[in-house]
Protein backbone atom coordinates (compact mmCIF):
# COMPACT_ATOMS: atom_id res chain seq x y z
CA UNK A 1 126.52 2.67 73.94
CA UNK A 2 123.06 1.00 74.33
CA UNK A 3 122.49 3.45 77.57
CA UNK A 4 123.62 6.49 75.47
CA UNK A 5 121.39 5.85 72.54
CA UNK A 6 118.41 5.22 74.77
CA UNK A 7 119.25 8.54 76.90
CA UNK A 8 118.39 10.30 73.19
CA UNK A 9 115.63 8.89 72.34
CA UNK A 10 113.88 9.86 75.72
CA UNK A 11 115.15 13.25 75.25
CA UNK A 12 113.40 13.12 72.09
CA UNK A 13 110.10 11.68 72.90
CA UNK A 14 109.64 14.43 75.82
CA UNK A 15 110.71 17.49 73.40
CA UNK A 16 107.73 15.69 71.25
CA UNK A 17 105.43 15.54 73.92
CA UNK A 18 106.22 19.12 74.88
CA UNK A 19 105.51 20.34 72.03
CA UNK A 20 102.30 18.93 71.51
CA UNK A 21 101.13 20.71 74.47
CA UNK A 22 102.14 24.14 73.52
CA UNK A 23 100.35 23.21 70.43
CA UNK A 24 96.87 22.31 72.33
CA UNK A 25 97.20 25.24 74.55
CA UNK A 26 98.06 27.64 71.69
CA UNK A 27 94.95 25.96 69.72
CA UNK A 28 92.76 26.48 72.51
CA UNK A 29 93.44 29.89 72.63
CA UNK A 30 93.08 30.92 69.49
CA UNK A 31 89.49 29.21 69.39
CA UNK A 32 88.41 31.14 72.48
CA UNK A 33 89.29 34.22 70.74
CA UNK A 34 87.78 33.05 67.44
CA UNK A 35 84.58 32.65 69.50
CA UNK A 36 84.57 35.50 71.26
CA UNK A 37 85.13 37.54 67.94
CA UNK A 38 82.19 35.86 66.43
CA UNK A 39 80.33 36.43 69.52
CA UNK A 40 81.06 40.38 68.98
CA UNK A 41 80.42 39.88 65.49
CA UNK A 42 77.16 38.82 66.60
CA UNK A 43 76.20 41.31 69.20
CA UNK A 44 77.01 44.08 66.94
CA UNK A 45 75.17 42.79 63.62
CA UNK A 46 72.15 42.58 66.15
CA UNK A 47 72.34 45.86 67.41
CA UNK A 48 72.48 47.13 64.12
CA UNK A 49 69.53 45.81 63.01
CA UNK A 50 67.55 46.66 66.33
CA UNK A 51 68.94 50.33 65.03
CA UNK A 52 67.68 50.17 61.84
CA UNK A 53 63.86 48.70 62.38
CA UNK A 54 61.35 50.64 64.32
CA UNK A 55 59.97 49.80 67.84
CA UNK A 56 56.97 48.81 67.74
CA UNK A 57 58.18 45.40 66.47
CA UNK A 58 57.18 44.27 69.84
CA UNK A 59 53.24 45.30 68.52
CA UNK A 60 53.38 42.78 65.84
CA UNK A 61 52.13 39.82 67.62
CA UNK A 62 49.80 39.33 70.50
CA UNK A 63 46.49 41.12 71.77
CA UNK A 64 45.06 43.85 69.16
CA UNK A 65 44.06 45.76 72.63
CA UNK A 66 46.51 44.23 74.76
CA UNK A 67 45.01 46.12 78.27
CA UNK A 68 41.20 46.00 76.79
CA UNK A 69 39.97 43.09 78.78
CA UNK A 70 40.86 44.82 82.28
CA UNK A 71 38.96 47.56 81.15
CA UNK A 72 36.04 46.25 79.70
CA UNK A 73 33.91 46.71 83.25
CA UNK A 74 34.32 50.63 82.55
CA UNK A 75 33.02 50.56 79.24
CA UNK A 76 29.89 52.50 79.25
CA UNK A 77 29.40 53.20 75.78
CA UNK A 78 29.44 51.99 72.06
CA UNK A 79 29.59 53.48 69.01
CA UNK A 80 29.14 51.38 65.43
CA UNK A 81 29.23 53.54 62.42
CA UNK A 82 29.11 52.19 58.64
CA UNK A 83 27.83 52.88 55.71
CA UNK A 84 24.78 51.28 56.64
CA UNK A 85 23.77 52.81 60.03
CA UNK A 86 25.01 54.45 62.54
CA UNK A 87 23.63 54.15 65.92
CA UNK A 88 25.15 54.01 69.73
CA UNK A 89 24.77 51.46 72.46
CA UNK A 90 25.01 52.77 76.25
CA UNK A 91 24.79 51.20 79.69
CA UNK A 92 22.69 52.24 82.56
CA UNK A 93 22.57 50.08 85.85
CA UNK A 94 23.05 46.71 84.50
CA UNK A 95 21.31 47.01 81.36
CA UNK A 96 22.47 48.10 77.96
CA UNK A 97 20.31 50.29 75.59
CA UNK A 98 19.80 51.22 71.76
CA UNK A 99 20.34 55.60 71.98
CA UNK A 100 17.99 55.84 68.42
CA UNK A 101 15.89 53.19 68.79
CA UNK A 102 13.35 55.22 71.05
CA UNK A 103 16.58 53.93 74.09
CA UNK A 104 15.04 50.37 73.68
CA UNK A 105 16.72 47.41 75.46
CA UNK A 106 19.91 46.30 73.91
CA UNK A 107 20.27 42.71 73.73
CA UNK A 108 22.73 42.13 76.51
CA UNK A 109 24.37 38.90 75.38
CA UNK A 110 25.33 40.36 72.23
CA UNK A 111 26.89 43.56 73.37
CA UNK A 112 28.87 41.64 76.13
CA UNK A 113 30.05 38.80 73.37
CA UNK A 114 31.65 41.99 71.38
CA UNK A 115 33.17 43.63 74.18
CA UNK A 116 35.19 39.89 74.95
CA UNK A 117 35.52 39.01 71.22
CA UNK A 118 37.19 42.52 70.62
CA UNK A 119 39.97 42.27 73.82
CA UNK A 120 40.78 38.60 72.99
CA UNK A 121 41.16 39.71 68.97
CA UNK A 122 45.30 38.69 68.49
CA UNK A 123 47.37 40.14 65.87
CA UNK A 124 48.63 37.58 62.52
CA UNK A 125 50.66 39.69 60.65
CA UNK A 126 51.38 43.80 60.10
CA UNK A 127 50.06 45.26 56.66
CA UNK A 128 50.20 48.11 55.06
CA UNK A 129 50.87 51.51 55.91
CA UNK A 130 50.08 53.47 52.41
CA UNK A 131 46.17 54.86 52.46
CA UNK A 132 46.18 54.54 48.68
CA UNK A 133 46.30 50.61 49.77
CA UNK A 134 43.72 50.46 52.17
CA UNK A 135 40.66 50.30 49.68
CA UNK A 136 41.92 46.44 48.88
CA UNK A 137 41.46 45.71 52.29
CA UNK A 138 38.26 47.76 53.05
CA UNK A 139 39.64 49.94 54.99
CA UNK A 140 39.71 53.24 52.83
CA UNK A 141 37.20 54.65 55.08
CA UNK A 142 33.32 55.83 54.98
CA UNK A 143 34.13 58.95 53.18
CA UNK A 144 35.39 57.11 50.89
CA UNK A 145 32.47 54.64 49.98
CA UNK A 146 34.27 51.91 51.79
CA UNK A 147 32.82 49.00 53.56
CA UNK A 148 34.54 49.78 56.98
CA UNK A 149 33.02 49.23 60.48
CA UNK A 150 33.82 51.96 62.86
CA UNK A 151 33.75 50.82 66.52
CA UNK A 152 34.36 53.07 69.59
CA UNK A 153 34.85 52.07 73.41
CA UNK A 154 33.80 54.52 75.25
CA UNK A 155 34.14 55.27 79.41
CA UNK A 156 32.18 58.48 79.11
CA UNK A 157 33.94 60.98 77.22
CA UNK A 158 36.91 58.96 76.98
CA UNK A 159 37.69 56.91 74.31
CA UNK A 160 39.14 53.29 75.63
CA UNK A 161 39.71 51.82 72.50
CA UNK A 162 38.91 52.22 68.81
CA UNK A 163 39.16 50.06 65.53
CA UNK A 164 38.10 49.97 61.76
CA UNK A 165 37.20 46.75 60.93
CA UNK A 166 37.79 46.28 57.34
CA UNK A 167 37.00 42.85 55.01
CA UNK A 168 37.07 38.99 56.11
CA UNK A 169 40.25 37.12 55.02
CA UNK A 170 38.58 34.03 52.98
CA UNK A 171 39.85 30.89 54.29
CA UNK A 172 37.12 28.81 53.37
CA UNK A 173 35.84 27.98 57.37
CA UNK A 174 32.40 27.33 58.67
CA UNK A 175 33.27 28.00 62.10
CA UNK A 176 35.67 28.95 65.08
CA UNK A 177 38.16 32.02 64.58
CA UNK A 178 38.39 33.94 61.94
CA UNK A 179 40.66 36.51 60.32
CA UNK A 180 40.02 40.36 59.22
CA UNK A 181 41.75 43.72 58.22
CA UNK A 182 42.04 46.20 60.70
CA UNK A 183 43.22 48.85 62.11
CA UNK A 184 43.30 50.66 65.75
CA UNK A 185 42.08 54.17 65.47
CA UNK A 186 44.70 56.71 65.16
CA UNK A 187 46.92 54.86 63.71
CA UNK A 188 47.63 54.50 59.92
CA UNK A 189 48.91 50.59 60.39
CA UNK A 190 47.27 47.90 59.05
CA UNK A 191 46.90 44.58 60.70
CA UNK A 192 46.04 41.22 59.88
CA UNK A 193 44.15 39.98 62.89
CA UNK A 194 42.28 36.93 64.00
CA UNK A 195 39.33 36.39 66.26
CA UNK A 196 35.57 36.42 66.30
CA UNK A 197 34.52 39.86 65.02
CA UNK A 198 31.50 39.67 63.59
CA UNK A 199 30.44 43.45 64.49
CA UNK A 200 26.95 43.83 62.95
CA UNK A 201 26.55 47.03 61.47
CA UNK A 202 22.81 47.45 61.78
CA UNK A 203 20.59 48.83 64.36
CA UNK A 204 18.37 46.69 64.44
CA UNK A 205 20.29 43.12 64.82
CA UNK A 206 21.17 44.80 68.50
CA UNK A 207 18.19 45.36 69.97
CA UNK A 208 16.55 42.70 72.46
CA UNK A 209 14.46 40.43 69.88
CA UNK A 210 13.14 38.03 72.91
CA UNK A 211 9.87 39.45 73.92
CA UNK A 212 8.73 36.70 76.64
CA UNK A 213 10.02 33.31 77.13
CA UNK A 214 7.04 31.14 78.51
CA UNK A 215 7.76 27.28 78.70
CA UNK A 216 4.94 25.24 76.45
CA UNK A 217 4.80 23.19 79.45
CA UNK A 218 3.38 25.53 81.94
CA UNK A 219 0.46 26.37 79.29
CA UNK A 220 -2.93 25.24 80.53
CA UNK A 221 -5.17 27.31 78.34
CA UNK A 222 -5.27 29.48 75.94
CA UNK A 223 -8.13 31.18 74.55
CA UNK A 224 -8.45 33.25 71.44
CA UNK A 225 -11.33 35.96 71.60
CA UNK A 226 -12.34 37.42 67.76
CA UNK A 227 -14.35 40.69 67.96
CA UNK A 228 -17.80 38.97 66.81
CA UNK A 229 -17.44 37.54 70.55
CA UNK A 230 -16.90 34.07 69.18
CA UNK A 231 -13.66 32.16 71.53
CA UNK A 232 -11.62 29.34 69.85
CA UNK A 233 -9.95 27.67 72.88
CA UNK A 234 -7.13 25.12 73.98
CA UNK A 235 -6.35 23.20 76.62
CA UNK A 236 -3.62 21.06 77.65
CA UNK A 237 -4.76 17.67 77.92
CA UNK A 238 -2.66 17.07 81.19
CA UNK A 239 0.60 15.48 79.58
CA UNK A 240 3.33 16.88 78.08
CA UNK A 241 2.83 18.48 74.56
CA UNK A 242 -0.87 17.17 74.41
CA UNK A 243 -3.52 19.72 73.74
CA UNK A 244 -6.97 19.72 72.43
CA UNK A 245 -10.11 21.60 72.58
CA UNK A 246 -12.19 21.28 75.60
CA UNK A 247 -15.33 19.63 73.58
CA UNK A 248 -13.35 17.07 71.47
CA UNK A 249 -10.26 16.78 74.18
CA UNK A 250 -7.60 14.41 72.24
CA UNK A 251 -9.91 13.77 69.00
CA UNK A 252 -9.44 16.96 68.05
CA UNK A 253 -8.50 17.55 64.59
CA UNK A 254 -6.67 20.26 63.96
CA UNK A 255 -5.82 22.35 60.63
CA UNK A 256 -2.30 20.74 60.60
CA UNK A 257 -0.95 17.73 63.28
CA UNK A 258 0.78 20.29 65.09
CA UNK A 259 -1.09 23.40 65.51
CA UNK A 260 -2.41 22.66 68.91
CA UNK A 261 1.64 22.36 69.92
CA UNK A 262 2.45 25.55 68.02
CA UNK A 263 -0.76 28.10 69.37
CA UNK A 264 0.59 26.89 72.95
CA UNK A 265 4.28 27.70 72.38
CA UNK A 266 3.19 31.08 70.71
CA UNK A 267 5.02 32.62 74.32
CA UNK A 268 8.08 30.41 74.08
CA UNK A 269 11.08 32.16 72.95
CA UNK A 270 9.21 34.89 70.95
CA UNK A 271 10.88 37.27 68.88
CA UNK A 272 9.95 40.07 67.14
CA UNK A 273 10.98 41.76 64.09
CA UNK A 274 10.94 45.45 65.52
CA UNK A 275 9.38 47.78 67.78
CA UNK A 276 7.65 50.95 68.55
CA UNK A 277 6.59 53.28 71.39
CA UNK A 278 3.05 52.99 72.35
CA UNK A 279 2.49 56.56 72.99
CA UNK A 280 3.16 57.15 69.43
CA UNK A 281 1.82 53.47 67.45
CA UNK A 282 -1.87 53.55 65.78
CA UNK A 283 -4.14 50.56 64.59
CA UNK A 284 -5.97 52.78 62.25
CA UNK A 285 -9.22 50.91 61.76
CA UNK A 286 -7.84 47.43 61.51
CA UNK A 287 -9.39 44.82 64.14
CA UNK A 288 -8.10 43.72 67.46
CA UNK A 289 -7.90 39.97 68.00
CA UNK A 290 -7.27 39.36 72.09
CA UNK A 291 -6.05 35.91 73.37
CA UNK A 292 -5.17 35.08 77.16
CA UNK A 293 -2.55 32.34 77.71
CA UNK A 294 -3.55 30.88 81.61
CA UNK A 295 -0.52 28.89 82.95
CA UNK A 296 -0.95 25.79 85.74
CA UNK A 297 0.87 28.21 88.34
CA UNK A 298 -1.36 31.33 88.15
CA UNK A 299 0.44 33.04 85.35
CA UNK A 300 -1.97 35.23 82.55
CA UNK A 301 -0.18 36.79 79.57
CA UNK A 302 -3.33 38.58 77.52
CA UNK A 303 -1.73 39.83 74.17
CA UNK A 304 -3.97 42.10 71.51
CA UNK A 305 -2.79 41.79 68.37
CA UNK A 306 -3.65 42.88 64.30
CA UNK A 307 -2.79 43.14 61.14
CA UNK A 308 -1.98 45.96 58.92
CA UNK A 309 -3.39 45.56 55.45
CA UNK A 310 -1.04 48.45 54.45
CA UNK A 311 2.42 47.22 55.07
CA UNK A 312 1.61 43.74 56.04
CA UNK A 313 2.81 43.27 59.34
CA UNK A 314 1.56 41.57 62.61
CA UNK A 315 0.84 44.55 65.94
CA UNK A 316 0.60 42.92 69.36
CA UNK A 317 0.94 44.41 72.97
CA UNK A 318 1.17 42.18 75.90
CA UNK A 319 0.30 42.76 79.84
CA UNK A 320 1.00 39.98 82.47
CA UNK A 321 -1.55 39.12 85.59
CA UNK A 322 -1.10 37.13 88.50
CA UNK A 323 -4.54 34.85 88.91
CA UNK A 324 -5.56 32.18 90.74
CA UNK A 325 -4.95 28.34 89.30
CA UNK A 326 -6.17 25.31 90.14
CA UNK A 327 -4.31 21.57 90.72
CA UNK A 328 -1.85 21.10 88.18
CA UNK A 329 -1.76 17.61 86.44
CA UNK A 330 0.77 14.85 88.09
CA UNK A 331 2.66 14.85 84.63
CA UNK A 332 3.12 18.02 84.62
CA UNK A 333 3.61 18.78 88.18
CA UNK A 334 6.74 16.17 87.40
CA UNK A 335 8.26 18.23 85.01
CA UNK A 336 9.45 20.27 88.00
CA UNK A 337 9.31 23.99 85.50
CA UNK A 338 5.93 25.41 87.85
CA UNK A 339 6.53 28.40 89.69
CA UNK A 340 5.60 29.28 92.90
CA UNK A 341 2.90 32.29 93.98
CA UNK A 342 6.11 34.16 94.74
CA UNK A 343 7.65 33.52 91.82
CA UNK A 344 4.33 34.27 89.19
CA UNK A 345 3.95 38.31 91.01
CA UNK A 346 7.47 39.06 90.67
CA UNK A 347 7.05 37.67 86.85
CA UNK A 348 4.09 39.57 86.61
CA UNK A 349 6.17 42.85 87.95
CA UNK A 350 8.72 42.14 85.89
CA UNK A 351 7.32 41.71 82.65
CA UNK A 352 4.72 44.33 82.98
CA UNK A 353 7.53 46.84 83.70
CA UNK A 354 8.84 45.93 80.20
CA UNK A 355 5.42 45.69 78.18
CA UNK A 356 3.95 48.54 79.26
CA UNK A 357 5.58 50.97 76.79
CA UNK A 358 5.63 49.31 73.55
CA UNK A 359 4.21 47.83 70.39
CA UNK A 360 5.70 44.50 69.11
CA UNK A 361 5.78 43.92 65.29
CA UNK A 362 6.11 39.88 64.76
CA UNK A 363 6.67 37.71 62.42
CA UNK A 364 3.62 36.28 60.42
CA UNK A 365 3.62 32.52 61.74
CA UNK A 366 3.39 33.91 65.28
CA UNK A 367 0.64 37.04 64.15
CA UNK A 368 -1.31 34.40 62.44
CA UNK A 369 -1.60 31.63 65.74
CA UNK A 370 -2.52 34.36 67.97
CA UNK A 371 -5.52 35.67 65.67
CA UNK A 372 -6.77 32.76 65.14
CA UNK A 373 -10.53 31.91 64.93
CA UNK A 374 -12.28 28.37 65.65
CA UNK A 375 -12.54 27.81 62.08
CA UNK A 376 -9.00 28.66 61.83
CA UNK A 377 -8.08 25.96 64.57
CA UNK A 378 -9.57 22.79 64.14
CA UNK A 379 -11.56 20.87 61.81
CA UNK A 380 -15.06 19.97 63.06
CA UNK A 381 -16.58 16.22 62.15
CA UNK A 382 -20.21 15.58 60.45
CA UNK A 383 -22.09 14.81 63.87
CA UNK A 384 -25.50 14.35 61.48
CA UNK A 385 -26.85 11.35 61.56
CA UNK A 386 -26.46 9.67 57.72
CA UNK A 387 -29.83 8.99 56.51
CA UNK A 388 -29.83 6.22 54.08
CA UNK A 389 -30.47 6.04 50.07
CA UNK A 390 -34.32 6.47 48.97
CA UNK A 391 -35.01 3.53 46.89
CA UNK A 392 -38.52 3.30 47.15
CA UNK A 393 -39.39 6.25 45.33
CA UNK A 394 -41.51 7.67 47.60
CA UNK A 395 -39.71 9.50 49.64
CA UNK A 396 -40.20 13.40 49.80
């Protein structure tokens, strides 16, 4: 009986067990063809919607002129058009050049910083595509009053790439990146974009500002010839910064602590505020002051400048000459910025070869230090003996 009873209950516990293995194999397959239907589910709710947006999603992040930077070597010309100016900017040899600016000298640095700054621009965000929406983000168009920059890449006659550049998102920034409306032209899209595009729209802020760059350091002399024949001059005083004039050497007194420091740096870094041919530039009657600026190494830089009563600006040309210089001081001669012979007549070639054509209107602190007279310069002490007080009466 006990053997009996125990034969059923085994036959019972493996039915059990049987059964819950049908039941695991049963659930498995249903869940691998609940996943698989949600998997088609899937696939087919994304290739709807792939379907039912355009293409150019892909165009919505990224480079603004993805292929731009491989081309920038072929870019020959520039175009900027507002409602400012409009002017073009084109490359010959190495050099870049102003078209209606008389084809003066670009300023290289800045046309090569917008060429990079416009191929490394990256798209934010796509806007609008409705024109009646484009005056919000100032990109109506000139025709239109708008405040748009037009820029065109040019190899040739073949446009590489274009783009309206419309207002500045604010985002309350000092510096780095920043973000503006555009849009590429052709296209009636407009994008969000980010990057340093600070496309000037004047003529003038591209031409090449830096006349001559002489060191202060290299400055020996300088002497400032008024057309009475009277000279005011300057030396350096053989150290660094020092100057004085040859009779009172370092008790000079000058109009202000610094002008001795300032007349000898008149070459360093100049700028100028415009420029004009010299074929076609007239003094009138005004006067010519003339100063020559002798370096330690044999440099000369003579400059003529005046000043026009009429619209009150500063005139100077400038011509370069090789000459012969004596022993530099040992403090200077340390600073290690003297050139050699070499060096000075291929200076002297070079910036001759960019003087020689023009007039250079500067700014009135620089105008002022290269006209000026003795009386102008320094301050001259009472050498006169002081006599003293007449108390006798009898004196005449």
């Amino acid at each position: 009986m006990f053997v009996s009873v125990l034969k059923v209950d085994t036959s019972n516990i493996g039915f059990s067990i049987i059964l819950e293995i049908g039941f695991v194999k049963m659930m498995k397959k249903l869940n691998s063809l609940t996943i698989l239907f949600i998997v088609t589910i899937v696939m087919v709710l994304l290739m709807l919607i792939t379907l039912q947006h355009p293409n150019d999603m892909a165009d919505d992040e990224g480079l603004l002129f993805p292929e731009l930077y491989g081309q920038l070597s072929s870019v020959d010309t520039i175009t900027i058009k507002s409602s400012q100016d409009e002017f073009t900017l084109y490359k010959n040899g190495e050099d870049w050049f102003v078209k209606e600016r008389w084809n003066f000298f670009a300023d290289f640095n800045l046309v090569k910083r917008a060429l990079v700054d416009l191929s490394e621009a990256k798209i934010l965000e796509r806007k609008t595509n409705k024109q009646e929406q484009f005056a919000v983000l100032s990109l109506e168009g000139m025709d239109a009053g708008g405040d748009s920059i037009h820029v065109n890449l040019l190899e040739g006659d073949t446009t590489v790439a274009g783009l309206v550049l419309g207002r500045e998102r604010e985002l309350g920034q000092t510096g780095g990146e920043r973000q503006f409306y555009v849009r590429r032209a052709g296209e009636e899209r407009a994008w969000l974009a980010e990057g340093y595009l600070n496309i000037n729209p004047l003529m003038l802020n591209w031409i090449k500002s830096e006349v001559i760059n002489i060191a202060r350091e290299r400055i020996a002399q300088v002497n400032i010839m008024q057309p009475n024949g009277k000279t005011a001059t300057l030396i350096n005083l053989g150290k660094k910064d020092k100057f004085g004039t040859p009779e009172d050497l370092d008790k000079t007194v000058f109009k202000y602590a610094q002008l001795g420091y300032d007349i000898a740096g008149s070459l360093f870094q100049l700028k100028m505020e415009d420029v004009q041919p010299a074929a076609e530039f007239s003094r009138g009657d005004a006067e010519i002051v003339s100063a020559e600026f002798l370096t330690f190494d044999g440099l000369k830089i003579m400059t003529e400048t005046s000043f026009d009563v009429e619209d009150g600006y500063y005139y100077s040309t400038l011509r370069a000459e090789a000459v012969v210089s004596g022993e530099a001081p040992k403090d200077i001669k340390a600073l290690d910025i003297l050139k050699t012979p070499e060096q000075v007549q291929e200076e002297v070639a070079t910036l001759n070869k960019q003087f020689e054509s023009w007039v250079y209107r500067l700014g009135g602190f620089v105008g002022t230090n290269l006209m000026r007279s003795e009386e102008d310069m320094v301050t001259k002490s009472d050498k006169v003996i002081p006599m003293p007080v007449d108390v006798t009466g009898f004196g005449s």
